[in-house]
C-alpha atoms as a PDB file:
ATOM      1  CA  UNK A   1      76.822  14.309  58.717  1.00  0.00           C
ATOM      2  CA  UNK A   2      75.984  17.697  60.693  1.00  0.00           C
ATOM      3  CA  UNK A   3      72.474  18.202  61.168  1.00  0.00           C
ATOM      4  CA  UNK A   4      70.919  21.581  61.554  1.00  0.00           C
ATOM      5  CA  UNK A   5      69.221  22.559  64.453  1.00  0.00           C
ATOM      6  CA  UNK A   6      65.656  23.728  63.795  1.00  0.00           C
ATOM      7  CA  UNK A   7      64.376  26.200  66.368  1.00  0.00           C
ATOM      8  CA  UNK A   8      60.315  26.716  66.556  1.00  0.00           C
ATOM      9  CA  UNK A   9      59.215  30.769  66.620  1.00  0.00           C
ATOM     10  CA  UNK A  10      55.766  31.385  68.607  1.00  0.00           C
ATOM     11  CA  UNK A  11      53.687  34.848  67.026  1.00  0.00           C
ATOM     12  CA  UNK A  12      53.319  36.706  70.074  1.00  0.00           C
ATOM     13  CA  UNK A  13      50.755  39.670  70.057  1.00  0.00           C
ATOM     14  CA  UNK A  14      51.920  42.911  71.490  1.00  0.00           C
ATOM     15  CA  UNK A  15      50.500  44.630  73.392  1.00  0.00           C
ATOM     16  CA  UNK A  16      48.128  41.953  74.664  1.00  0.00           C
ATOM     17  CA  UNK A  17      50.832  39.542  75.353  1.00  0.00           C
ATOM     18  CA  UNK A  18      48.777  36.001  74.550  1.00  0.00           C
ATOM     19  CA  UNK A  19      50.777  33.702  72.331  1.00  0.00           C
ATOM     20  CA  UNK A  20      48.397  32.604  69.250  1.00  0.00           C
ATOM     21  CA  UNK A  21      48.487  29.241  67.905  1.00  0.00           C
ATOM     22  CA  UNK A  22      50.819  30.319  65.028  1.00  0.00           C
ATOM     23  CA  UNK A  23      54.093  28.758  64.890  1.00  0.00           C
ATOM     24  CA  UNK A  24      56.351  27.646  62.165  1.00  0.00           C
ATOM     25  CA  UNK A  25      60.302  26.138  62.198  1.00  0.00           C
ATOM     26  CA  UNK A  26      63.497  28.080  61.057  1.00  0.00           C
ATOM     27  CA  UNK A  27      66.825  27.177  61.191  1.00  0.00           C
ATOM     28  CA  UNK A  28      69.186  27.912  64.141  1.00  0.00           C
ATOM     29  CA  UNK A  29      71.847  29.656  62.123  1.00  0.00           C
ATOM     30  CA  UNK A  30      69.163  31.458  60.028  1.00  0.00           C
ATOM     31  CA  UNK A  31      67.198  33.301  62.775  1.00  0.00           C
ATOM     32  CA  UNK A  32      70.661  33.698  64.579  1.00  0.00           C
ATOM     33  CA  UNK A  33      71.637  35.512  61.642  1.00  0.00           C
ATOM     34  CA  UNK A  34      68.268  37.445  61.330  1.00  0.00           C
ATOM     35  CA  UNK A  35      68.499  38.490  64.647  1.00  0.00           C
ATOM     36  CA  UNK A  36      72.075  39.506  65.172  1.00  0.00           C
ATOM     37  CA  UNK A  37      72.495  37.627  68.313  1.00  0.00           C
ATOM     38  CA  UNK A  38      73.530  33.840  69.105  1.00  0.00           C
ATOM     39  CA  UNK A  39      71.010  31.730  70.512  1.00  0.00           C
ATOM     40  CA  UNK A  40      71.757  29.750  73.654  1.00  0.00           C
ATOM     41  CA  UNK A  41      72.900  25.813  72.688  1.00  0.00           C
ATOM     42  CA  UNK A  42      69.695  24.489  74.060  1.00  0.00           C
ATOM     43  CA  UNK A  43      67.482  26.988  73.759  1.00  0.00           C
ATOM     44  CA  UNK A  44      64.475  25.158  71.028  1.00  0.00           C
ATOM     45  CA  UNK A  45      61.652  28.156  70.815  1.00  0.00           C
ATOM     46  CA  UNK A  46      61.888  31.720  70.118  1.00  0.00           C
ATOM     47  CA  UNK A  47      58.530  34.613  70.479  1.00  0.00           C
ATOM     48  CA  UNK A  48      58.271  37.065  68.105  1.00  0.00           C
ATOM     49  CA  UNK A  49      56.004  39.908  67.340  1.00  0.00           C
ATOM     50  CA  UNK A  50      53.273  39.546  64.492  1.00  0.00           C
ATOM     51  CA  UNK A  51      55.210  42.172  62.189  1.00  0.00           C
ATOM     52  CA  UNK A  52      58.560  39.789  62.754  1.00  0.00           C
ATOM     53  CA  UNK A  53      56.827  36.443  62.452  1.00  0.00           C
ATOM     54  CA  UNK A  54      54.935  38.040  58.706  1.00  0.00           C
ATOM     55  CA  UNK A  55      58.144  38.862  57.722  1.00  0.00           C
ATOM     56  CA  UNK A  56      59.703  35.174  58.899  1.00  0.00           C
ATOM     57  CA  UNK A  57      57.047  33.399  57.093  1.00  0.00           C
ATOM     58  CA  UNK A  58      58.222  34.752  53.626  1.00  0.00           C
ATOM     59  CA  UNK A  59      61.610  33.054  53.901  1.00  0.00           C
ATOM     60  CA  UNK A  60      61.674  30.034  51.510  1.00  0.00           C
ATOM     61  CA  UNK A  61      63.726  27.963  54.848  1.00  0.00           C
ATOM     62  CA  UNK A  62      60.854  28.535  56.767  1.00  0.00           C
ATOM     63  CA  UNK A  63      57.830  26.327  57.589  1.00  0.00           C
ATOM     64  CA  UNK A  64      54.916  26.937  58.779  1.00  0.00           C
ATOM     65  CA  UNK A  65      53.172  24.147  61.369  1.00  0.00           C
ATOM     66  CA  UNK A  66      50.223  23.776  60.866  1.00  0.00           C
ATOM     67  CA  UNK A  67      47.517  22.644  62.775  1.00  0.00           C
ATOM     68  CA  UNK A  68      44.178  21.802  62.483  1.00  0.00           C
ATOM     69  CA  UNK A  69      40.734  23.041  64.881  1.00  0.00           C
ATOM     70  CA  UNK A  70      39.186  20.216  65.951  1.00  0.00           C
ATOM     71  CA  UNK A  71      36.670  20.624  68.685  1.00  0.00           C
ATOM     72  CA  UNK A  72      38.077  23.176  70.596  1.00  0.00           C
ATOM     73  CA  UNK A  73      41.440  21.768  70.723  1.00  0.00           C
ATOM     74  CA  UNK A  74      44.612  22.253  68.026  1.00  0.00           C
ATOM     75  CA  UNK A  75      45.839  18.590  66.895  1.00  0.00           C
ATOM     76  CA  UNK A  76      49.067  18.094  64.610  1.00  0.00           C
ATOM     77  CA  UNK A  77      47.961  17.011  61.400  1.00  0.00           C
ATOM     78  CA  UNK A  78      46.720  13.818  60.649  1.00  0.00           C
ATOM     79  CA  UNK A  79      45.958  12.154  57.178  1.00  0.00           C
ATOM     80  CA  UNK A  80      42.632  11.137  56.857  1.00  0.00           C
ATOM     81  CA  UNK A  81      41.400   7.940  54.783  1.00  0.00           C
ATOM     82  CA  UNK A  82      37.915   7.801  53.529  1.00  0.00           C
ATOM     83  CA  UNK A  83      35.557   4.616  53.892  1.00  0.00           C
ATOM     84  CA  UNK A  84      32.846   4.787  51.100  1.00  0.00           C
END
């Protein structure tokens, strides 16, 4: 069974430059098709500009990733259990 390839897209802030934490996961074919261009086979991020990335996010293929501010670093979510 084919599996798509998911490609991660950075927010990238223009003019500044920084990449911000934001990032979420679209598929291959989908931002190929967005874009009008064909990705390179191995190519696994993309950068886009805040406009592009707002408009990414409202695609129901998308996901967002997510991460949570823990002191002063970003961590991939973890599930936390409560001891009472």
């Amino acid at each position: 069974m084919f599996r798509p390839v998911k490609i991660i897209v950075h927010e990238f802030v223009e003019p500044k430059g920084p990449i911000t934490n934001r990032e979420c996961t679209i598929p291959k074919d989908l931002l190929e098709y967005l874009l009008g261009v064909n990705l390179e086979k191995e190519q696994t991020e993309y950068f886009m500009d805040t406009s592009q990335y707002s408009m990414l996010l409202k695609l129901p293929e998308t996901r967002a990733n997510l991460k949570l501010h823990i002191g002063g670093k970003y961590e991939g979510h973890k599930s936390k259990s409560s001891t009472s």
